[in-house]
Structures are given as C-alpha cells and as structure tokens.
PDB file of N, CA and C in Angstrom:
ATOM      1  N   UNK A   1      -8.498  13.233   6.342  1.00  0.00           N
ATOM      2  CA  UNK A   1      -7.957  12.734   5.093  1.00  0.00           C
ATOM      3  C   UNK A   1      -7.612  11.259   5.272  1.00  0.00           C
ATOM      4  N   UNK A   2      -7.765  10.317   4.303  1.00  0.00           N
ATOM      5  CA  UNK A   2      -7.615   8.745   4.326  1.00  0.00           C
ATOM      6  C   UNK A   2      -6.050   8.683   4.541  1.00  0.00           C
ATOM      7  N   UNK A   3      -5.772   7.695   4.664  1.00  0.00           N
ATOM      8  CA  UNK A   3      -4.199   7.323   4.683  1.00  0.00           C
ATOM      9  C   UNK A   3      -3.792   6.708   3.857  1.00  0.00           C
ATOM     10  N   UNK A   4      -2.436   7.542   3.475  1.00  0.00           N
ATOM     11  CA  UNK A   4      -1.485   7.061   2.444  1.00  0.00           C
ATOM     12  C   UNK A   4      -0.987   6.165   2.195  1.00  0.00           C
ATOM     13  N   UNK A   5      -0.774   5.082   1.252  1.00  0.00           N
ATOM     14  CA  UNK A   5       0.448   4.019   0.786  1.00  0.00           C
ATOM     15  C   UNK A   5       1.528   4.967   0.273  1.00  0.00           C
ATOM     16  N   UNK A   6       1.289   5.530  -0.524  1.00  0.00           N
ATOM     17  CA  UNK A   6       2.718   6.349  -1.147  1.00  0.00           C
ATOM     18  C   UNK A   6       2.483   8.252  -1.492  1.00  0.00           C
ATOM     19  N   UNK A   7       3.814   8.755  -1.348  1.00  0.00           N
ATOM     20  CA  UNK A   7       3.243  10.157  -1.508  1.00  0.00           C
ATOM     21  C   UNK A   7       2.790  10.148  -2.910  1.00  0.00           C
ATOM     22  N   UNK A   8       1.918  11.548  -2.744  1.00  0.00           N
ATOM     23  CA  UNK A   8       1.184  12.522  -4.079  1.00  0.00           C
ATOM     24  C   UNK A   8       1.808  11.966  -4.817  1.00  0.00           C
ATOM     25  N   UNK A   9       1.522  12.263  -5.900  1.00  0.00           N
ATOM     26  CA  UNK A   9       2.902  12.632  -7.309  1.00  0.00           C
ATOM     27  C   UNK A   9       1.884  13.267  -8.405  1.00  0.00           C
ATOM     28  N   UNK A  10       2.571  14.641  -9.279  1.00  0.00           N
ATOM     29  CA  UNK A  10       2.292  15.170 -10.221  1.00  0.00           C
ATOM     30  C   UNK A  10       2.869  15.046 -11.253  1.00  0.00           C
ATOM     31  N   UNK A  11       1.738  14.753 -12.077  1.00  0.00           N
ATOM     32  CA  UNK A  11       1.892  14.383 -13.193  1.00  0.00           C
ATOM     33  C   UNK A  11       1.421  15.562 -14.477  1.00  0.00           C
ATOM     34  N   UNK A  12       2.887  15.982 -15.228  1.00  0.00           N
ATOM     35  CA  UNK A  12       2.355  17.187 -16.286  1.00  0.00           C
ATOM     36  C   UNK A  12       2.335  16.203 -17.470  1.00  0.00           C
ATOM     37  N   UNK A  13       1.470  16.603 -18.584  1.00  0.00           N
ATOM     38  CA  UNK A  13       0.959  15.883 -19.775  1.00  0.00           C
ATOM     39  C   UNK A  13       1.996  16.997 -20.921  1.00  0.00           C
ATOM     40  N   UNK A  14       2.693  17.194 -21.812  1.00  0.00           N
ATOM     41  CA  UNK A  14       3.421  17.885 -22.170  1.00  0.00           C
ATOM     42  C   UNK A  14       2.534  17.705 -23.541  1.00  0.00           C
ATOM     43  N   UNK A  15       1.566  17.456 -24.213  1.00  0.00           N
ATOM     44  CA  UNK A  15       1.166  17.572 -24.996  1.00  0.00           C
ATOM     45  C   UNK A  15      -0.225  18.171 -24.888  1.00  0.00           C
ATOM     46  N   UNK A  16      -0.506  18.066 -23.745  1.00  0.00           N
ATOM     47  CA  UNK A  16      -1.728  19.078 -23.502  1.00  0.00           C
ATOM     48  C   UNK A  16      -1.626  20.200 -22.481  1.00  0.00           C
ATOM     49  N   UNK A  17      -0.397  20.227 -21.893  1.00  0.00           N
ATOM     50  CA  UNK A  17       0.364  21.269 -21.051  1.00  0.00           C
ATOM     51  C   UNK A  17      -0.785  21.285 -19.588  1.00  0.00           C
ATOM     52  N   UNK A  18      -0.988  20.044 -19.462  1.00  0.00           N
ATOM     53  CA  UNK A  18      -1.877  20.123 -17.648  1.00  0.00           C
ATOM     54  C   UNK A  18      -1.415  19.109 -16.848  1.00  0.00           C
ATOM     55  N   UNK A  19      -1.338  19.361 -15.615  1.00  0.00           N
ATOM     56  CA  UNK A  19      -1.092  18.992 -14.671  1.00  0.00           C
ATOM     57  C   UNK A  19      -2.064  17.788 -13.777  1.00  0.00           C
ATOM     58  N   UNK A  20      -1.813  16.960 -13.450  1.00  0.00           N
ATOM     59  CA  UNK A  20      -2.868  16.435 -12.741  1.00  0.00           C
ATOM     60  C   UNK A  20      -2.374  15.471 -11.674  1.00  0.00           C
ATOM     61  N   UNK A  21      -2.895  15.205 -10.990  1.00  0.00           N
ATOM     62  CA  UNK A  21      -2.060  14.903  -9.137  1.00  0.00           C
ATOM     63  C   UNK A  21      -2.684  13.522  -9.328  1.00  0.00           C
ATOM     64  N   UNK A  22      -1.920  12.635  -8.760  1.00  0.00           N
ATOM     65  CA  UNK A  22      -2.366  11.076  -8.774  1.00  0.00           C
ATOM     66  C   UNK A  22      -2.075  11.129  -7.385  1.00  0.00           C
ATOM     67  N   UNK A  23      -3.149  10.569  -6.330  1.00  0.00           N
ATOM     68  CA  UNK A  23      -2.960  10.137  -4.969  1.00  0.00           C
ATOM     69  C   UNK A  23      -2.961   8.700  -4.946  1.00  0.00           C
ATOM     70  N   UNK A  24      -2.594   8.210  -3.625  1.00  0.00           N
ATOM     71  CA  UNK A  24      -2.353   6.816  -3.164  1.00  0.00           C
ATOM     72  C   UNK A  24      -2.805   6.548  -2.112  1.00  0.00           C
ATOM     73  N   UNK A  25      -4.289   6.111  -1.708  1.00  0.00           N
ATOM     74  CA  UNK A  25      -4.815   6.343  -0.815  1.00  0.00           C
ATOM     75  C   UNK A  25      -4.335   4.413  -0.497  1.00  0.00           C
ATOM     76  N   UNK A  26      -4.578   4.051   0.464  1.00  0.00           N
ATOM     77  CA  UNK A  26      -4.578   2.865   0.818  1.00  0.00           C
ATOM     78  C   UNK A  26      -6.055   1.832   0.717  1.00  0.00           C
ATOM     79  N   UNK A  27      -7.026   2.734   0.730  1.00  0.00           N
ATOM     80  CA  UNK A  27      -8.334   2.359   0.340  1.00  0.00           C
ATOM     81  C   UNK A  27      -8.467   1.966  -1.003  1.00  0.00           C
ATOM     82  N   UNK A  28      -7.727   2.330  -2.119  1.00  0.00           N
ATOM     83  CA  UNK A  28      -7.923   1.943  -3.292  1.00  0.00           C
ATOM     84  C   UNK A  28      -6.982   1.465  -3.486  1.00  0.00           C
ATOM     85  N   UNK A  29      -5.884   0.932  -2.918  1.00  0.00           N
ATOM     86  CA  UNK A  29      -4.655  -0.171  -2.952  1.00  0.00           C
ATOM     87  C   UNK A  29      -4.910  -1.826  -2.985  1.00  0.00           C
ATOM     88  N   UNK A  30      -4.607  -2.243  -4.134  1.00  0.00           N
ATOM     89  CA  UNK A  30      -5.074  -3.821  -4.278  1.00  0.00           C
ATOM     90  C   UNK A  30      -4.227  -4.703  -3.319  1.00  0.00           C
ATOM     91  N   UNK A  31      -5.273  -5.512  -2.873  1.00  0.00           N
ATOM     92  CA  UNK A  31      -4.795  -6.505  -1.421  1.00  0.00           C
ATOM     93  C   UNK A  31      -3.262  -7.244  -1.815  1.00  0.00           C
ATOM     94  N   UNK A  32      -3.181  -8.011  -2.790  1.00  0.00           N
ATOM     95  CA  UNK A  32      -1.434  -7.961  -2.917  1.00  0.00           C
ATOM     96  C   UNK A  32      -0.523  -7.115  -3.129  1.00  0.00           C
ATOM     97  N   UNK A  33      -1.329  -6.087  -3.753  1.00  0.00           N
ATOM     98  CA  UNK A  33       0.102  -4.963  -3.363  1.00  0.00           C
ATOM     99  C   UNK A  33       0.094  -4.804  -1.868  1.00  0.00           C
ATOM    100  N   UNK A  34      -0.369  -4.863  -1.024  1.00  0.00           N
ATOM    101  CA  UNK A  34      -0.897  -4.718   0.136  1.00  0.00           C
ATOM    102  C   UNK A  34       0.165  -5.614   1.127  1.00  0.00           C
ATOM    103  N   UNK A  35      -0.029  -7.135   0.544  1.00  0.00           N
ATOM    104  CA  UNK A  35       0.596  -8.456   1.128  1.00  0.00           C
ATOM    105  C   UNK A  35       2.286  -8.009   0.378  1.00  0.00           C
ATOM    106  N   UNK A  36       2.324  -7.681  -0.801  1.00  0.00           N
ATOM    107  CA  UNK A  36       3.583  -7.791  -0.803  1.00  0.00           C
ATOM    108  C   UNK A  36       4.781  -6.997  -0.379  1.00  0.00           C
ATOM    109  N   UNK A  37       3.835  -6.024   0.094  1.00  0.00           N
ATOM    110  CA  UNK A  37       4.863  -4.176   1.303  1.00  0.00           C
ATOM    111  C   UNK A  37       4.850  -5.048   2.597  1.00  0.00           C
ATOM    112  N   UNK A  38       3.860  -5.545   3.263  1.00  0.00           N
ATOM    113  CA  UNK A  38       3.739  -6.618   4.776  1.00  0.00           C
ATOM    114  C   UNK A  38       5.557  -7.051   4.255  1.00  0.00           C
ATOM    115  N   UNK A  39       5.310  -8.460   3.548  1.00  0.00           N
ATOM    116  CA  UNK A  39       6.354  -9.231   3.519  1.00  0.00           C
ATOM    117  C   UNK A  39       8.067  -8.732   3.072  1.00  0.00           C
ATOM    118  N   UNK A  40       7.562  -7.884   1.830  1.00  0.00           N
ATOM    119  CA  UNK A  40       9.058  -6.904   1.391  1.00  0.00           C
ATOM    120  C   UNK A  40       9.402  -5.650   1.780  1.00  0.00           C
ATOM    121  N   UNK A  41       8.528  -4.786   2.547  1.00  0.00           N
ATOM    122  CA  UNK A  41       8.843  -3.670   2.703  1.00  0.00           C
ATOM    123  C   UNK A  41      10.102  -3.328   3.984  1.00  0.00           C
ATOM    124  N   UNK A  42      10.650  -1.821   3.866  1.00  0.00           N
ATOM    125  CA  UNK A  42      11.558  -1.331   4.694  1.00  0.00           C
ATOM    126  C   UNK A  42      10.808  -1.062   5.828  1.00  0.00           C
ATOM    127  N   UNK A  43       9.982  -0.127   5.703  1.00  0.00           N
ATOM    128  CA  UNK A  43       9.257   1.013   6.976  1.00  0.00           C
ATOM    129  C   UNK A  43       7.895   0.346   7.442  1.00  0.00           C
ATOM    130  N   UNK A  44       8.408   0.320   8.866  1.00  0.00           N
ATOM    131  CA  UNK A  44       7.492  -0.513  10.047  1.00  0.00           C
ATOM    132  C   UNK A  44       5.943   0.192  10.298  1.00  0.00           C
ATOM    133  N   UNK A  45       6.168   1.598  10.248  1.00  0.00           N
ATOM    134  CA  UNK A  45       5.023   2.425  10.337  1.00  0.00           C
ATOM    135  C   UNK A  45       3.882   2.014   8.660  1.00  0.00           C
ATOM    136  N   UNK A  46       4.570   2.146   7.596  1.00  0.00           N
ATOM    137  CA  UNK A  46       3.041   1.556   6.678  1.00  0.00           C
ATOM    138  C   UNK A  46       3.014   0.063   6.944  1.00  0.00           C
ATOM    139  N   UNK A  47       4.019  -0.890   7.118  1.00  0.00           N
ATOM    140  CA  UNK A  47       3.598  -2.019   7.556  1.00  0.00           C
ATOM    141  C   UNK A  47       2.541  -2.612   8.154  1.00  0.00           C
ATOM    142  N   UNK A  48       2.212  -1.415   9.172  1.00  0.00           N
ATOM    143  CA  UNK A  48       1.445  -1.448  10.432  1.00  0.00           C
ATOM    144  C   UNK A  48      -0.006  -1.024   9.281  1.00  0.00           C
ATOM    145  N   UNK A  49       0.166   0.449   9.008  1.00  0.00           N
ATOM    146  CA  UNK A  49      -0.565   0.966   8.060  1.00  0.00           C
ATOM    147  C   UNK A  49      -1.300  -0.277   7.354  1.00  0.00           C
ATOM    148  N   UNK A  50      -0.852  -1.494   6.415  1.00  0.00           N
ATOM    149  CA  UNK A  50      -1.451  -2.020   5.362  1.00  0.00           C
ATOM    150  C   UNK A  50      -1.813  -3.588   6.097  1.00  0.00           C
ATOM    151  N   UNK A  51      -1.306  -3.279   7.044  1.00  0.00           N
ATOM    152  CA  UNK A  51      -1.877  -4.089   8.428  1.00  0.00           C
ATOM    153  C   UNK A  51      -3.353  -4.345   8.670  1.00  0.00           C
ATOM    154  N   UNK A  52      -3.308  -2.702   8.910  1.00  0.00           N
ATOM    155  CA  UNK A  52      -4.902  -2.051   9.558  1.00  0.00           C
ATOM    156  C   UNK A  52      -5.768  -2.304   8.644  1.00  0.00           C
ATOM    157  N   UNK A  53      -5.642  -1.849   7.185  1.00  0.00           N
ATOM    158  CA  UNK A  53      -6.401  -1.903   6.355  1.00  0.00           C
ATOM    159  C   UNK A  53      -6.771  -3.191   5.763  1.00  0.00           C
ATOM    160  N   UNK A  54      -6.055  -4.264   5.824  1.00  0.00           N
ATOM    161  CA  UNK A  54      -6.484  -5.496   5.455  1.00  0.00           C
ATOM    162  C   UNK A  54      -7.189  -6.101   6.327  1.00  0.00           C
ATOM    163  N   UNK A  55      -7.258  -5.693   7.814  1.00  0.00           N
ATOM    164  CA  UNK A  55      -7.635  -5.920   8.700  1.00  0.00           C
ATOM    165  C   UNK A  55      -9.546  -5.374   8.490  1.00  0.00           C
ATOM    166  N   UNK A  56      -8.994  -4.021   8.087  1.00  0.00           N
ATOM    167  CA  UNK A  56     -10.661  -3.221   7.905  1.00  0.00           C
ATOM    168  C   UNK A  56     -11.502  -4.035   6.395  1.00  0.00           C
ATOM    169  N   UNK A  57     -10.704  -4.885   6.099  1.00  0.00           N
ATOM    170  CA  UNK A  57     -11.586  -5.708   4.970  1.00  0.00           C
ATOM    171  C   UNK A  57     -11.741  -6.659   5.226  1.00  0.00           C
ATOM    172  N   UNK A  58     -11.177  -7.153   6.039  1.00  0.00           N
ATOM    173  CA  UNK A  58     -11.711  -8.983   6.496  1.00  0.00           C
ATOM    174  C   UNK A  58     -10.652  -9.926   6.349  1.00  0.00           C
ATOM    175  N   UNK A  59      -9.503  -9.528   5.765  1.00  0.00           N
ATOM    176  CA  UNK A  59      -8.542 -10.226   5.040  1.00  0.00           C
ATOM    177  C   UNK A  59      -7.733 -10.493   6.343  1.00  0.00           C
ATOM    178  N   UNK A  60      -7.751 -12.053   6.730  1.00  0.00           N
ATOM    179  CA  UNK A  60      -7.261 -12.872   7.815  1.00  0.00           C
ATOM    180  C   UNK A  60      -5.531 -13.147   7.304  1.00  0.00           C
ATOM    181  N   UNK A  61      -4.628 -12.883   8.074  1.00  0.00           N
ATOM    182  CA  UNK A  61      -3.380 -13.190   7.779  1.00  0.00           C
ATOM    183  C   UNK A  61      -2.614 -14.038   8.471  1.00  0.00           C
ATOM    184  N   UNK A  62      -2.469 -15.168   8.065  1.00  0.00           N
ATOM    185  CA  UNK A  62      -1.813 -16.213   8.745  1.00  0.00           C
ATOM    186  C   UNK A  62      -0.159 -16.462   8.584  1.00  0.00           C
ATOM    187  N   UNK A  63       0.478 -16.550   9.828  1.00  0.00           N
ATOM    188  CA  UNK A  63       1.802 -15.958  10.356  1.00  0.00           C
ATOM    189  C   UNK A  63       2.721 -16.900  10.231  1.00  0.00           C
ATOM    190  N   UNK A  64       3.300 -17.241   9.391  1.00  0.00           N
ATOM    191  CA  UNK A  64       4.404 -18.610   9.013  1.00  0.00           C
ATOM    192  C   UNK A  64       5.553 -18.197   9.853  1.00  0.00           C
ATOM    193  N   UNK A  65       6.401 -18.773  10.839  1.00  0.00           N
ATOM    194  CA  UNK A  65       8.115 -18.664  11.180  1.00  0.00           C
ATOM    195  C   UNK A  65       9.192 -18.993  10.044  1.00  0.00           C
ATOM    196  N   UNK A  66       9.918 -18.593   9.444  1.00  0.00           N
ATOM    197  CA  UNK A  66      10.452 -18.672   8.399  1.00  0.00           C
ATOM    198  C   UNK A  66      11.501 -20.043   8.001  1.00  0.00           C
ATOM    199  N   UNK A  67      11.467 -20.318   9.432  1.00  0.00           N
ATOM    200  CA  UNK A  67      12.156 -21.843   9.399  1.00  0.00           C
ATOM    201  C   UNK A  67      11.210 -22.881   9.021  1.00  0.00           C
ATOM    202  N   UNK A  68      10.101 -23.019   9.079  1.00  0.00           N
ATOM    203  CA  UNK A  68       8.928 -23.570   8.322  1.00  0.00           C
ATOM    204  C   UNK A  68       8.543 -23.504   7.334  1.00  0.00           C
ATOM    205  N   UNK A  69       8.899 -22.917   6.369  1.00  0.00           N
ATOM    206  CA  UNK A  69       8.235 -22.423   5.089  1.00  0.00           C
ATOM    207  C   UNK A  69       9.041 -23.746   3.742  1.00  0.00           C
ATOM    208  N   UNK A  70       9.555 -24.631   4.557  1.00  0.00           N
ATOM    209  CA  UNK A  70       9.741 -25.996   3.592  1.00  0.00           C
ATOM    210  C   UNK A  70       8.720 -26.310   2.979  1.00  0.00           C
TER     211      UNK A  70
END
C-alpha cells in the first residue's frame, strides 16, 4: 500500500445516504502542500515521509539557517 499524508476519512452524503472513503496518499499530494508540512509541521516521521517523496520527483530542496533568512 502507498504511503499516507493523512488518515482515511469517510465521508456520508446525507442526501443520497452513501458513504464514500477519501484517501491521502502522498503520491497525489501537491508539492506545496508537501513544502509547507517540511517547514510547519509537528511529526518528524511524515516530515521524513514528504521528504522522500519530493525527493522521488526531482524536487531539490535547498536548506536556509534561520538566522539568514534577512
């Protein structure tokens, strides 16, 4: 199975009474949502996660020290 950005979530339609599951694969996660979990996120493990995957697209990330960013 691919790897996750965020859990499952089900979704019921109350006007047509069905259910339908929205996944969050990281493969279909757009590259700034991507850059902006790197820079804002809590948890080190998808960090790493959206790491890999920008990595598996080509997307070069260049590493500023934060005392530099004048």
């Amino acid at each position: 199975m691919p790897a996750k950005f965020k859990a499952t979530e089900t979704v019921y339609n109350r006007n047509t009474k069905k259910t339908t599951i929205k996944h969050f694969y990281l493969k279909q996660t757009p590259v700034q949502e991507l850059l902006k979990y790197i820079n804002e996120g809590q948890k080190p493990k998808i960090k790493l996660k959206c790491r890999n995957e920008l990595d598996r697209r080509g997307v070069k990330l260049n590493w500023i020290p934060v005392g530099e960013l004048v």
